[in-house]
Protein backbone atom coordinates (compact mmCIF):
# COMPACT_ATOMS: atom_id res chain seq x y z
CA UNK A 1 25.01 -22.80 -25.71
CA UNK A 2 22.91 -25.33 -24.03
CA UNK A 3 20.56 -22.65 -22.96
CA UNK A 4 20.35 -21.09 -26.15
CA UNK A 5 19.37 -24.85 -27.39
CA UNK A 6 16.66 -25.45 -24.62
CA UNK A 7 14.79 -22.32 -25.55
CA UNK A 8 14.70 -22.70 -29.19
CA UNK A 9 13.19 -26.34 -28.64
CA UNK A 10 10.84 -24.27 -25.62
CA UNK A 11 11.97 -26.77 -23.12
CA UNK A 12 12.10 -24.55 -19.45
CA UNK A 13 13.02 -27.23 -17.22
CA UNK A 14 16.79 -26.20 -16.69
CA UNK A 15 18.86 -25.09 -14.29
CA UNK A 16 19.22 -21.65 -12.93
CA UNK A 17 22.70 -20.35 -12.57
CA UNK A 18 24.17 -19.99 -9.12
CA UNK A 19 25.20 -16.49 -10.17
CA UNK A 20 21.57 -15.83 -11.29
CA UNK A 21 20.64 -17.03 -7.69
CA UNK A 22 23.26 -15.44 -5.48
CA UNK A 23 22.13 -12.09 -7.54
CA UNK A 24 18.25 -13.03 -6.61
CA UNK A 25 19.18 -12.84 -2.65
CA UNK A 26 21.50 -9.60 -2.79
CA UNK A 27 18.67 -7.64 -4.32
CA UNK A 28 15.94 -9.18 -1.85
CA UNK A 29 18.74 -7.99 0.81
CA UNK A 30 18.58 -4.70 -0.38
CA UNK A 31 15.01 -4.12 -1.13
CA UNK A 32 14.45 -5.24 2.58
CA UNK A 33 17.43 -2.43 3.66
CA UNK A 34 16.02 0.06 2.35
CA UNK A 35 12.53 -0.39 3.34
CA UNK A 36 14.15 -0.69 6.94
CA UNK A 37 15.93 2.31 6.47
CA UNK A 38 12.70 4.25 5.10
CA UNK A 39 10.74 3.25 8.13
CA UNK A 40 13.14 4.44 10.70
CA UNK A 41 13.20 8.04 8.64
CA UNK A 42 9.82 8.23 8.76
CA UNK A 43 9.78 7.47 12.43
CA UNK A 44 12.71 10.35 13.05
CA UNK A 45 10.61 12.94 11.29
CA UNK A 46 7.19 12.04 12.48
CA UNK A 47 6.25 14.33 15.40
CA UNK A 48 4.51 13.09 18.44
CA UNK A 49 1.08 14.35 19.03
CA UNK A 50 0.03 15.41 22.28
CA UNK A 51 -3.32 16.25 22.96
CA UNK A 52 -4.24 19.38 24.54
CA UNK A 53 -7.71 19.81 26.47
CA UNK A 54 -10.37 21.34 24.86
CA UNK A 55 -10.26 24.65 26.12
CA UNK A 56 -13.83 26.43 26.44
CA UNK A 57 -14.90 29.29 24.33
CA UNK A 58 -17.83 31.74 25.39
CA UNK A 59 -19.77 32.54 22.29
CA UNK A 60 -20.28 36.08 21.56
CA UNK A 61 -24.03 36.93 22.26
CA UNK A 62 -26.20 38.00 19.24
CA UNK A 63 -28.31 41.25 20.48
CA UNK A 64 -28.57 44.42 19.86
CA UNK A 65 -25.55 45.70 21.21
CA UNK A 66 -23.58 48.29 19.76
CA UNK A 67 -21.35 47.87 17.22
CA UNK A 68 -17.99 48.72 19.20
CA UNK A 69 -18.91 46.35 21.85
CA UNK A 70 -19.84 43.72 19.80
CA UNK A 71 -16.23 44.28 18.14
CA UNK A 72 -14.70 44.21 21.21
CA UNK A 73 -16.08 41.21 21.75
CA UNK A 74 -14.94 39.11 18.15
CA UNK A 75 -11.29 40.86 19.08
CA UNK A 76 -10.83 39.05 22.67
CA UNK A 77 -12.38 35.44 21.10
CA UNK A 78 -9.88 36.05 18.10
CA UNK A 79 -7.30 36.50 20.63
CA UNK A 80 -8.12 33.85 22.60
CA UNK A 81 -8.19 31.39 19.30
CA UNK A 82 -5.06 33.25 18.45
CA UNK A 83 -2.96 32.32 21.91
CA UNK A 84 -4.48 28.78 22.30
CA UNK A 85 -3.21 28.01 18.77
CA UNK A 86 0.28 29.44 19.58
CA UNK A 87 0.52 27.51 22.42
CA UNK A 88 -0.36 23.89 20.55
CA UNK A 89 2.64 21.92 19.96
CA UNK A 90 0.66 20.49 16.97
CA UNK A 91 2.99 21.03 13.86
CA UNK A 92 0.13 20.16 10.92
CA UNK A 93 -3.23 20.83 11.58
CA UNK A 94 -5.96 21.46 9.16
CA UNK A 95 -7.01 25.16 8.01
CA UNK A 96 -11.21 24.53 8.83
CA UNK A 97 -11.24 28.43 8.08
CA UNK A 98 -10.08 27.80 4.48
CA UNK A 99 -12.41 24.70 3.79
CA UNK A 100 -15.08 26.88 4.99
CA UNK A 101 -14.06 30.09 2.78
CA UNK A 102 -13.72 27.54 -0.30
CA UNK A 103 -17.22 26.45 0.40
CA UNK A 104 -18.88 29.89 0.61
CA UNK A 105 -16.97 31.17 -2.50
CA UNK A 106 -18.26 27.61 -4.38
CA UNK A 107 -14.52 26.55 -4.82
CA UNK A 108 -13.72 23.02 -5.28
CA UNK A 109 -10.87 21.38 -3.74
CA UNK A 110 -8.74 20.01 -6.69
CA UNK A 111 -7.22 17.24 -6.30
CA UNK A 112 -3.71 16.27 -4.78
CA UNK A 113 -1.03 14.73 -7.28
């Protein structure tokens, strides 16, 4: 009732319940939980990175080869991408090839929601 009286006549000086207050510090308890509790998740499911050496590629040569060779040649590099990448421990890495592909076929990356 006296409440109901100070805010008709707009006076705010009054006293906040203890109720109000003991409600005030359970939810900051609980907002602080559960931001404790996100952070550890996101630590379990994080993966640790380990960096492998660069491992070094010969380029194929550009001459006048024949066209078998030459394929020969883009089969053993492919394979060679092909087992270094099944050996990295790396879980997400980005697709270059795709960015590339986007860019010759004048895509545009939309964006992510």
């Amino acid at each position: 009732m006296i409440r109901l009286l100070l805010r008709l006549l707009r006076i705010t000086d009054f006293e906040v319940c203890a109720s109000c207050e003991t409600l005030k510090q359970q939810l900051s308890f609980a907002q602080a939980e559960k931001k404790e509790l996100t952070e550890v998740l996101l630590g379990i499911i994080k993966p640790k990175v380990y960096e492998a050496p660069a491992a070094e590629l010969n380029p194929v040569m550009q001459t006048s080869a024949l066209f078998s060779r030459r394929r020969a040649a883009l089969e053993s590099k492919d394979r060679e991408e092909a087992k270094i990448l099944r050996s990295s421990t790396v879980l997400g890495k980005p697709d270059d090839r795709l960015a590339t592909l986007e860019n010759e076929l004048g895509i545009e990356k939309e964006g992510i929601i």
